[in-house]
N, C-alpha and C. Protein backbone atom coordinates (compact mmCIF):
# COMPACT_ATOMS: atom_id res chain seq x y z
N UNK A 1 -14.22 38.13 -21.49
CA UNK A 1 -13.86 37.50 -20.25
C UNK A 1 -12.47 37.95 -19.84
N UNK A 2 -12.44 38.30 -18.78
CA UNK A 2 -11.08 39.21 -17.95
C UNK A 2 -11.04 37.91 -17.19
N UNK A 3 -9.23 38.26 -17.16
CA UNK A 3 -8.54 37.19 -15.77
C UNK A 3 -9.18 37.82 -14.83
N UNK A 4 -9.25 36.97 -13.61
CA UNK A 4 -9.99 36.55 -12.38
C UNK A 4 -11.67 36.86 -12.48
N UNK A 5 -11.94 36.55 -13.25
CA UNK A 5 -13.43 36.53 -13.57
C UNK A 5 -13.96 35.03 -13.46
N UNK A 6 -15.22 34.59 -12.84
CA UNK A 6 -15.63 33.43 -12.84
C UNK A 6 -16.06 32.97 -13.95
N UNK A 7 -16.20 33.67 -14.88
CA UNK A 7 -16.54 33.31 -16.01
C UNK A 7 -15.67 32.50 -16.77
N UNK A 8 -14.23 33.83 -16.88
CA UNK A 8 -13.12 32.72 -17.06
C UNK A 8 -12.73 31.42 -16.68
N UNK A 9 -12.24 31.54 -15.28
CA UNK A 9 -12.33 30.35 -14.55
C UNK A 9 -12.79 29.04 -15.24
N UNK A 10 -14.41 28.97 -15.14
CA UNK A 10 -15.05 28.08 -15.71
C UNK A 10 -14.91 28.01 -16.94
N UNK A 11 -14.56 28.42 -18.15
CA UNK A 11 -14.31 28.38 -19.40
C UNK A 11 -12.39 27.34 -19.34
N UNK A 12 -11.70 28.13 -18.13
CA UNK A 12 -10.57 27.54 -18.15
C UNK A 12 -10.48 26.41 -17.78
N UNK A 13 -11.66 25.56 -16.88
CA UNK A 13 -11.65 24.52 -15.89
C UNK A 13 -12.20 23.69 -17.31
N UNK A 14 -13.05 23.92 -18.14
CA UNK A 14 -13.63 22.77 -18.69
C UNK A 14 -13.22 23.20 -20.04
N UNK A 15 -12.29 23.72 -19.88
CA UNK A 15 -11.31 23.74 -21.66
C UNK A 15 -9.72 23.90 -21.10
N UNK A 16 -9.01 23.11 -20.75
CA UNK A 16 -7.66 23.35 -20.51
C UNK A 16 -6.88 23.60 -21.76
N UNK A 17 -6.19 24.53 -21.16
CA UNK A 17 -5.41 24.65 -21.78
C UNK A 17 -5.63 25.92 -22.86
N UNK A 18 -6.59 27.09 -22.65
CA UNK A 18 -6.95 28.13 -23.42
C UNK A 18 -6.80 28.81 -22.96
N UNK A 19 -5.53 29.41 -21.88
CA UNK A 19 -5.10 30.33 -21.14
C UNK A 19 -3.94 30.67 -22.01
N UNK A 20 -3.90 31.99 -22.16
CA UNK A 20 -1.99 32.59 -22.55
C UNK A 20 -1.58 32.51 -21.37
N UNK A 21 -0.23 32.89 -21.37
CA UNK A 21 0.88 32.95 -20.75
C UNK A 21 0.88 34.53 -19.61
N UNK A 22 -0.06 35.19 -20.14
CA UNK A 22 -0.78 36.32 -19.51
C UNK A 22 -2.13 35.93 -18.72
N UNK A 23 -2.58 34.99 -18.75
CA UNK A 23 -3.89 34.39 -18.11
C UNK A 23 -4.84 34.86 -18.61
N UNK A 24 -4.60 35.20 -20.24
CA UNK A 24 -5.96 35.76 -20.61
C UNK A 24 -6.58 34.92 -21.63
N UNK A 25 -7.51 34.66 -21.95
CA UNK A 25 -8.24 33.81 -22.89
C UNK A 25 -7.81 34.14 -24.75
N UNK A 26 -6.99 32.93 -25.03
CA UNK A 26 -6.24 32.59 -26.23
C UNK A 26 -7.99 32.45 -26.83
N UNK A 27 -8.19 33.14 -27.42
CA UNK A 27 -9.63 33.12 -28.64
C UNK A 27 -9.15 31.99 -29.70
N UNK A 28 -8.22 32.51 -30.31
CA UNK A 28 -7.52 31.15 -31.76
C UNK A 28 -7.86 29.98 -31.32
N UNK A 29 -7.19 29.42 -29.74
CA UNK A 29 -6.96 28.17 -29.50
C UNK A 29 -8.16 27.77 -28.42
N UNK A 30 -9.07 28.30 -27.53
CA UNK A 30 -10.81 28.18 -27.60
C UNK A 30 -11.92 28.17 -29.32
N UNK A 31 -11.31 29.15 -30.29
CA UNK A 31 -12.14 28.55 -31.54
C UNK A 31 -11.95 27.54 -31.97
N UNK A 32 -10.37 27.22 -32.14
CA UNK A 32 -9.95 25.98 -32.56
C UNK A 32 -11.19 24.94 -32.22
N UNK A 33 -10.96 24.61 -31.17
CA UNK A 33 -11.69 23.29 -30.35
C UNK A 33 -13.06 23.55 -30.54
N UNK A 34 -13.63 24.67 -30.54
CA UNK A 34 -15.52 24.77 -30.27
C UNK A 34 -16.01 24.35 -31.72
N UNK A 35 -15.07 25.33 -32.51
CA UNK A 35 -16.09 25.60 -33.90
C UNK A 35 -15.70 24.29 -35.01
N UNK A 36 -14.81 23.26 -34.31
CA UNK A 36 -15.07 21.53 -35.09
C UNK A 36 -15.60 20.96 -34.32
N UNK A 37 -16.46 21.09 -33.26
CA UNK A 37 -17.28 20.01 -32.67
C UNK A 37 -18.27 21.00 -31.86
N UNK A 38 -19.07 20.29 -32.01
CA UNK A 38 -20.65 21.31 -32.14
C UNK A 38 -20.99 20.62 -30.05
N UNK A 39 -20.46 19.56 -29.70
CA UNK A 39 -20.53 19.58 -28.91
C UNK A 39 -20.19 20.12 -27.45
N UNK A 40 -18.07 20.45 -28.01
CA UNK A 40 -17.81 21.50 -27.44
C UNK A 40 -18.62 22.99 -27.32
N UNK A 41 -18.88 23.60 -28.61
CA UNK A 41 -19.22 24.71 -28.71
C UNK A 41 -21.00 24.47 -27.66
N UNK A 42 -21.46 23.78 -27.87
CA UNK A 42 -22.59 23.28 -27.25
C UNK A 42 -22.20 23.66 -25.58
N UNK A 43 -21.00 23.03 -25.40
CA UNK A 43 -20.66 23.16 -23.63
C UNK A 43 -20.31 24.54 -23.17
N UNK A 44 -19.35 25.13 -24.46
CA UNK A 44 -19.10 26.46 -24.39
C UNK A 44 -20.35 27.67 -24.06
N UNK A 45 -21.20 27.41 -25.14
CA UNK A 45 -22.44 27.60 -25.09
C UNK A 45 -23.33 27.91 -23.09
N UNK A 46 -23.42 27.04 -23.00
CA UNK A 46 -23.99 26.48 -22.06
C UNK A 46 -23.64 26.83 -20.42
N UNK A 47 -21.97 27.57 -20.48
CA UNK A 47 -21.45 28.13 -19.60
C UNK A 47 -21.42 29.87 -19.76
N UNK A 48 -21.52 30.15 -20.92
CA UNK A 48 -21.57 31.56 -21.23
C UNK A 48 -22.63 32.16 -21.35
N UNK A 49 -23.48 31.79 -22.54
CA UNK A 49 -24.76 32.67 -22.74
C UNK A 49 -25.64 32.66 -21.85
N UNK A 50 -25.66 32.27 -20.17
CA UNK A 50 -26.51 32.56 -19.34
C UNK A 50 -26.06 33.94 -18.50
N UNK A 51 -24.28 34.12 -18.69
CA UNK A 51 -23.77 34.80 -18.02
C UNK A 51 -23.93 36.46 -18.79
N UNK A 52 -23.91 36.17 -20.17
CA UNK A 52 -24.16 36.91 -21.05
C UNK A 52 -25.61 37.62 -20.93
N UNK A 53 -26.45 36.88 -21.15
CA UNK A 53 -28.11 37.38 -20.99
C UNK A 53 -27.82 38.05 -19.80
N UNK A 54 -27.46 37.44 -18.61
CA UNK A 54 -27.91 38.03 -16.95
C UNK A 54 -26.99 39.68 -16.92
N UNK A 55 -25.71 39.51 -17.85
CA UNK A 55 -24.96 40.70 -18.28
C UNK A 55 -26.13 42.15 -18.84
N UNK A 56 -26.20 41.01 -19.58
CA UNK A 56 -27.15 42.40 -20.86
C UNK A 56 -28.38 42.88 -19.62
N UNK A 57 -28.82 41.85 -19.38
CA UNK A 57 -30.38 42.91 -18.43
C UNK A 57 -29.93 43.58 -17.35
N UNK A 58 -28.82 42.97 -16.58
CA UNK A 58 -28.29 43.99 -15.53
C UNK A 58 -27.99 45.44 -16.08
N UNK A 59 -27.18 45.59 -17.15
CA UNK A 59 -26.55 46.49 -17.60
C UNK A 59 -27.90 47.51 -18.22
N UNK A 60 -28.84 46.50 -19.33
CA UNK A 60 -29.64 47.75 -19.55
C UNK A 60 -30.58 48.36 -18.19
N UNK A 61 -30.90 47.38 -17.18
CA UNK A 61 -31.90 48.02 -16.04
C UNK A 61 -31.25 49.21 -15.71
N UNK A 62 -29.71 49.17 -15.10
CA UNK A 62 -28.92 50.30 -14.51
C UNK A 62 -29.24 51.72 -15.93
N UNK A 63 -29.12 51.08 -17.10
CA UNK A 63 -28.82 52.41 -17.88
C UNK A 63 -29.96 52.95 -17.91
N UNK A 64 -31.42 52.02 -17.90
CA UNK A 64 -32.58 52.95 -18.08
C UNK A 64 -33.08 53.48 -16.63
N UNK A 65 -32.26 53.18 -15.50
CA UNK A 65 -33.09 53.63 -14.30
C UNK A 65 -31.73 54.83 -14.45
N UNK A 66 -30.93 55.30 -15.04
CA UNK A 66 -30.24 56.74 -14.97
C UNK A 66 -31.48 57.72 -16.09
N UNK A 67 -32.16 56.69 -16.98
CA UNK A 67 -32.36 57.79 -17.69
C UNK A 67 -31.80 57.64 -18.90
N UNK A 68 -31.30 56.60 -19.53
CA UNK A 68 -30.72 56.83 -20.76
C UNK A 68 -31.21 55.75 -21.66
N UNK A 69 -31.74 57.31 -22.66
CA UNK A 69 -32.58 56.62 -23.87
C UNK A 69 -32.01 55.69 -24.83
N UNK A 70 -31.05 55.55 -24.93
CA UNK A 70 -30.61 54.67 -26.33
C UNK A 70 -29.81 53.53 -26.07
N UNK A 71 -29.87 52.78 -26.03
CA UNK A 71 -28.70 51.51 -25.96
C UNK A 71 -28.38 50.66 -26.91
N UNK A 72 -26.87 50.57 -27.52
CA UNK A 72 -26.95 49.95 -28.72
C UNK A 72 -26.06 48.26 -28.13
N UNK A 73 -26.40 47.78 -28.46
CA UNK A 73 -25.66 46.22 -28.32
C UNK A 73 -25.37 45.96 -29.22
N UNK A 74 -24.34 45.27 -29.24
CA UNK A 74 -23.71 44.48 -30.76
C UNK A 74 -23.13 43.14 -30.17
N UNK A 75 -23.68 41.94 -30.79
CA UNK A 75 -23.77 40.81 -30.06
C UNK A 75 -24.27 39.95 -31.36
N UNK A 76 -22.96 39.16 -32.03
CA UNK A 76 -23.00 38.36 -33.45
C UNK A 76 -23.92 37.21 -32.96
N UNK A 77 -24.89 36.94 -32.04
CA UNK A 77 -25.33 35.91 -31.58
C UNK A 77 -27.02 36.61 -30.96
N UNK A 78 -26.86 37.48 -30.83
CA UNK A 78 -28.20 38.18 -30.52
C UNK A 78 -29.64 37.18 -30.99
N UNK A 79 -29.77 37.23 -32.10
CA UNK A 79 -30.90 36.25 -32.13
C UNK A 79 -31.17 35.15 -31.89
N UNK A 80 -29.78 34.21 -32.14
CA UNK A 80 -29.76 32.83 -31.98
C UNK A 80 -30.21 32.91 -30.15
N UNK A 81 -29.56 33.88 -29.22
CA UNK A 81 -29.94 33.68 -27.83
C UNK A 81 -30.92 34.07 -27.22
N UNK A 82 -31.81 34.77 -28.22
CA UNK A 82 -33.07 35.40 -28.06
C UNK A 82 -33.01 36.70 -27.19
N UNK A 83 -32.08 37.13 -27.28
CA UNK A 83 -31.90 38.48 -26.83
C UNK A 83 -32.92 39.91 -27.29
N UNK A 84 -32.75 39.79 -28.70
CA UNK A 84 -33.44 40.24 -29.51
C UNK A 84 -34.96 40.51 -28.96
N UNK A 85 -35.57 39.67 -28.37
CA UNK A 85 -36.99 39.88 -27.82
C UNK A 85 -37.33 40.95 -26.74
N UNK A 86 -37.61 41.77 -26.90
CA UNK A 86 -38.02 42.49 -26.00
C UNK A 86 -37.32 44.11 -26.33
N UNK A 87 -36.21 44.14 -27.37
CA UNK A 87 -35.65 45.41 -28.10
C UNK A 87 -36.39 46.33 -28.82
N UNK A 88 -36.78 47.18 -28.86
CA UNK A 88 -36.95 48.12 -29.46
C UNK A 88 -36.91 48.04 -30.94
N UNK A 89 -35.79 47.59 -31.32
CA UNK A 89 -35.74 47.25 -32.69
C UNK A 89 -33.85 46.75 -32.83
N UNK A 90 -33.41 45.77 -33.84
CA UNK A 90 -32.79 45.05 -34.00
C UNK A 90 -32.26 45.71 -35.92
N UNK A 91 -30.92 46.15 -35.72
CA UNK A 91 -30.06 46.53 -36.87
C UNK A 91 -28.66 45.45 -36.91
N UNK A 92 -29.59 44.78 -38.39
CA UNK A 92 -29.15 43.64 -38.92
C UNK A 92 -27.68 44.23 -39.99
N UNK A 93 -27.08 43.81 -39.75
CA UNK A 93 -25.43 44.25 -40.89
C UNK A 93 -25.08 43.14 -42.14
N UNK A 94 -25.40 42.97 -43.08
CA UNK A 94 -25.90 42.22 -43.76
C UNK A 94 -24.89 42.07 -44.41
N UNK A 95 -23.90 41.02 -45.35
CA UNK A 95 -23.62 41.06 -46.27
C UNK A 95 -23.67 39.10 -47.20
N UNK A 96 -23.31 39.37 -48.34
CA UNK A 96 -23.66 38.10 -49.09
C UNK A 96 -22.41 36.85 -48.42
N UNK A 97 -23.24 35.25 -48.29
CA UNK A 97 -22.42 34.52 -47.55
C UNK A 97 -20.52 34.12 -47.94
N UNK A 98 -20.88 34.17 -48.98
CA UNK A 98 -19.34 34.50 -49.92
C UNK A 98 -18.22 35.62 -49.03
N UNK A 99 -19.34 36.75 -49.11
CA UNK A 99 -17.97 37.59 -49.07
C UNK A 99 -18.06 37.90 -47.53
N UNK A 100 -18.93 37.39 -46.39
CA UNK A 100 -18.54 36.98 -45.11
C UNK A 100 -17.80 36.18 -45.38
N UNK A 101 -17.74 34.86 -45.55
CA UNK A 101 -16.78 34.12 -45.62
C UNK A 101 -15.34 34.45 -45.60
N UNK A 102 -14.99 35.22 -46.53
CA UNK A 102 -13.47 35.79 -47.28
C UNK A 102 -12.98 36.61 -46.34
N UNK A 103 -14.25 37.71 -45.52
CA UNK A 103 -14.17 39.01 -44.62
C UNK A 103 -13.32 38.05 -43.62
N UNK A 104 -14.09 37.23 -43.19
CA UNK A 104 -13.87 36.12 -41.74
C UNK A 104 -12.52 35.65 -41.99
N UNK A 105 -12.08 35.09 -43.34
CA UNK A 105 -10.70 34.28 -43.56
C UNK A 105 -9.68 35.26 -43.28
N UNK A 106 -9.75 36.70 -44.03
CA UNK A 106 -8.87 37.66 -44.01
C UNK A 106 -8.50 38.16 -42.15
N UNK A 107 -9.72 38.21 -42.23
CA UNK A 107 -9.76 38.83 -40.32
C UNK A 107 -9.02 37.94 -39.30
N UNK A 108 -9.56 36.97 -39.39
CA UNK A 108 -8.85 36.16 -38.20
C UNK A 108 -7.74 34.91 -38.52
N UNK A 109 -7.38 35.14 -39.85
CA UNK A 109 -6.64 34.52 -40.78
C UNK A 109 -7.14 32.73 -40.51
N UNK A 110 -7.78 32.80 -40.75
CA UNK A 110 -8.26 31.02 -40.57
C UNK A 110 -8.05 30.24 -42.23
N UNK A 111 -8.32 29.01 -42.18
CA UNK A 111 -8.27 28.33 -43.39
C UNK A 111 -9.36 28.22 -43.67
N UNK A 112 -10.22 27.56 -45.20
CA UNK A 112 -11.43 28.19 -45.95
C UNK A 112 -12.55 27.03 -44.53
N UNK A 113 -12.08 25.89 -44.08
CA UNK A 113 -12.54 24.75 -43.37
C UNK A 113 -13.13 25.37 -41.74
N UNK A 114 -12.18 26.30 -41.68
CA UNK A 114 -12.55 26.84 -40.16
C UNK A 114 -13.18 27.85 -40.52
N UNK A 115 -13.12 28.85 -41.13
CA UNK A 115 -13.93 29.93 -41.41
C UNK A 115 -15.46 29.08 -41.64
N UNK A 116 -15.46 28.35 -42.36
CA UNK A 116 -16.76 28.16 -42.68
C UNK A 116 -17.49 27.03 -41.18
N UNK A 117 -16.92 26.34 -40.39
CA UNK A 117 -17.03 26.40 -39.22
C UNK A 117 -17.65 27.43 -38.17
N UNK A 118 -16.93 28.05 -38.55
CA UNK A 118 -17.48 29.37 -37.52
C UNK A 118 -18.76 29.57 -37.84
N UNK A 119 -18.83 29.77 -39.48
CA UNK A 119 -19.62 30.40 -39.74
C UNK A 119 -21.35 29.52 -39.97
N UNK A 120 -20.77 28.21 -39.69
CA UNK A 120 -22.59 27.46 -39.12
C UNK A 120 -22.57 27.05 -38.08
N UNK A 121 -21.96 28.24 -37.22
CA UNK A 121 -22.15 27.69 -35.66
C UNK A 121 -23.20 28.79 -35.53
N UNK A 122 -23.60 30.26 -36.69
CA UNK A 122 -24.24 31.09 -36.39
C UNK A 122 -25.67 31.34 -37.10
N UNK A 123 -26.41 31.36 -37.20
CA UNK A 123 -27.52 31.69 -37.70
C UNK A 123 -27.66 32.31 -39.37
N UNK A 124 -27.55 31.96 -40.56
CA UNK A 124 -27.35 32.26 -41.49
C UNK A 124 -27.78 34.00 -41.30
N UNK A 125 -27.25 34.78 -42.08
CA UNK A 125 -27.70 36.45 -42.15
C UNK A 125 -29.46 36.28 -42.46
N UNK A 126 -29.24 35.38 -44.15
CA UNK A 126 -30.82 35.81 -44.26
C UNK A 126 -31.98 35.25 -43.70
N UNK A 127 -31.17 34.40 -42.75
CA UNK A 127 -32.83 33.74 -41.81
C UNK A 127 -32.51 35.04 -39.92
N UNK A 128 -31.87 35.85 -40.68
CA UNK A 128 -31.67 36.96 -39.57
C UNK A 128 -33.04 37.99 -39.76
N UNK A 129 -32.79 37.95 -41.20
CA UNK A 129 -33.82 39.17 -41.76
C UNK A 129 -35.09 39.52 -41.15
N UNK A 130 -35.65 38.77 -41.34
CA UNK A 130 -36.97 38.77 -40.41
C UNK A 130 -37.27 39.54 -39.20
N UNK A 131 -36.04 39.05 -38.28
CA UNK A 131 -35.97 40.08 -37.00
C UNK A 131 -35.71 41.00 -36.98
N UNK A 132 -34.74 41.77 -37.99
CA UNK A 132 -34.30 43.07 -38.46
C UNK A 132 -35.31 44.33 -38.39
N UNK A 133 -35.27 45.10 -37.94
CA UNK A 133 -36.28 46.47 -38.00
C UNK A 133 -35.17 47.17 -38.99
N UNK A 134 -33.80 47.02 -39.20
CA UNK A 134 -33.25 47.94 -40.22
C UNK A 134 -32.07 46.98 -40.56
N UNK A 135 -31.78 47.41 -41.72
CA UNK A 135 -30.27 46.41 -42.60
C UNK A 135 -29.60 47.49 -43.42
N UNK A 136 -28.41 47.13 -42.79
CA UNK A 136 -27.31 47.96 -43.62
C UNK A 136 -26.48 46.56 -44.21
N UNK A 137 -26.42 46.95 -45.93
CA UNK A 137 -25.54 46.29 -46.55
C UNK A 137 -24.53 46.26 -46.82
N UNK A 138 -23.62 45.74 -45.98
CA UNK A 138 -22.13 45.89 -46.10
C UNK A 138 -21.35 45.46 -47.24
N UNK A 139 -22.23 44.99 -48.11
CA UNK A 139 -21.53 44.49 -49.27
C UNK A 139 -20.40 45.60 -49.99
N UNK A 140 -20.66 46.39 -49.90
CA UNK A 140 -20.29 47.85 -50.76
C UNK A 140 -18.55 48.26 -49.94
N UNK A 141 -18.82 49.20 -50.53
CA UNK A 141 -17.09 50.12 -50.22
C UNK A 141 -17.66 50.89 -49.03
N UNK A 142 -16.39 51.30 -47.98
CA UNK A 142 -17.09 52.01 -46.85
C UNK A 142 -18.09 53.09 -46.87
N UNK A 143 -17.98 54.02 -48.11
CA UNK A 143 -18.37 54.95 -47.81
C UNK A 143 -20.30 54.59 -48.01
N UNK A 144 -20.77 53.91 -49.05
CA UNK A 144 -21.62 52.95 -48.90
C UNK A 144 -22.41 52.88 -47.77
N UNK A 145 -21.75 51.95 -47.01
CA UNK A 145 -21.95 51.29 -45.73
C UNK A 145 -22.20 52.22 -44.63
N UNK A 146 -21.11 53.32 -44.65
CA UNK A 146 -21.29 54.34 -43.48
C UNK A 146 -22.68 55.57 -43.97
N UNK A 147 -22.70 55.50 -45.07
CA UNK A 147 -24.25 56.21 -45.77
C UNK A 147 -25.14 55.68 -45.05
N UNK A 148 -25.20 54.24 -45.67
CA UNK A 148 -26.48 54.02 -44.68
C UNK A 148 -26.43 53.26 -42.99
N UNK A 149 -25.29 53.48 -42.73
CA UNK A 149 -25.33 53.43 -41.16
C UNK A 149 -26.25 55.08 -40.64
N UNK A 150 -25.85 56.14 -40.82
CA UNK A 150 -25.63 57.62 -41.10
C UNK A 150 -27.29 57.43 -41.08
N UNK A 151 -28.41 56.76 -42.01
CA UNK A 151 -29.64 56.49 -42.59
C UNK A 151 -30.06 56.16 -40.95
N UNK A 152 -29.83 54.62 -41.10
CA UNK A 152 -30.51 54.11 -39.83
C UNK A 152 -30.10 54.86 -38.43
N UNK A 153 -28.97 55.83 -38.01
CA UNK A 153 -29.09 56.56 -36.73
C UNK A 153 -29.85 57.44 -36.64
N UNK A 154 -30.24 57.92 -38.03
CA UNK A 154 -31.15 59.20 -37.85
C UNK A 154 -32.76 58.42 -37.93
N UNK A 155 -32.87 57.05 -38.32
CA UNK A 155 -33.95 56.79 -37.86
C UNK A 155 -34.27 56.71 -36.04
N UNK A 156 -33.43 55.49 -35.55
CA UNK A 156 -33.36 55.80 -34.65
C UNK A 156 -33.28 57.13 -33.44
N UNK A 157 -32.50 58.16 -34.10
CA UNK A 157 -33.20 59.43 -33.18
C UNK A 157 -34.30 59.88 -33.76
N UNK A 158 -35.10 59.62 -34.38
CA UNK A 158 -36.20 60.02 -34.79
C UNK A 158 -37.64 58.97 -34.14
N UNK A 159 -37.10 58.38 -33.39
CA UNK A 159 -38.13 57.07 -32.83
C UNK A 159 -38.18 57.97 -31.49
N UNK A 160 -37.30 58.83 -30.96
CA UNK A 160 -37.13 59.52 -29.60
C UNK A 160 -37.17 59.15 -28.17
């Protein structure tokens, strides 16, 4: 969400006070508030992911009426919004809930209470599985991980 976007706007009107000093959307202090009350995140919810979906189909109609075969989305919420339906196929990034957890604490420096917040506002990984047409396990050291990223693109150009 970009300043002067309606999107913003409405995120700013019914969450005061999650603007920087630049007018751009403070993420820390919008997670703060969503991811301890399921109701906020519920409202949050409720103003975004319609804007989001109507995003994604605009964007893929334009790319496939140029002609272009491949579109990758990356969207930590994809299934929970049912996005997922109607894809081609869905590459799941997998790793064990532990060491998401730790990944999440280190990354956005949160405490063990908010990290794990965040992290059942989302769809557990392994009730992801299912929808998955491919899984790369991030558990490992990069080079690992980028192996079998490296795996699943050459599946994908091989689907044509």
């Amino acid at each position: 969400m970009e300043p002067g976007t309606q999107g913003l706007a409405e995120v700013a009107a019914r969450f005061p006070g999650v603007l920087g000093p630049d007018g751009r959307l403070d993420r820390a202090k919008l997670g703060a508030r969503v991811f301890g009350d399921p109701a906020e995140r519920a409202a949050l919810n409720a103003l975004l992911h319609p804007r989001i979906r109507e995003a994604f189909l605009e964007k893929t109609q334009a790319l496939d009426a140029q002609g272009v075969e491949r579109v990758l989305y990356d969207a930590p919420l994809l299934i929970e919004n049912g996005l997922h339906v109607g894809l081609d196929g869905v590459v799941l990034v997998w790793v064990p809930r532990p060491l998401q957890k730790e990944r999440l604490k280190a990354r956005d420096a949160l405490e063990d209470a908010a990290a794990e917040a965040r992290l059942a506002s989302q769809l557990p990984l392994d009730d992801k599985r299912p929808h998955a047409t491919w899984m790369v396990d991030n558990s490992g050291d990069r080079e690992a991980t980028r192996a079998q990223v490296k795996e699943v693109w050459r599946a994908l150009l091989a689907r044509g």
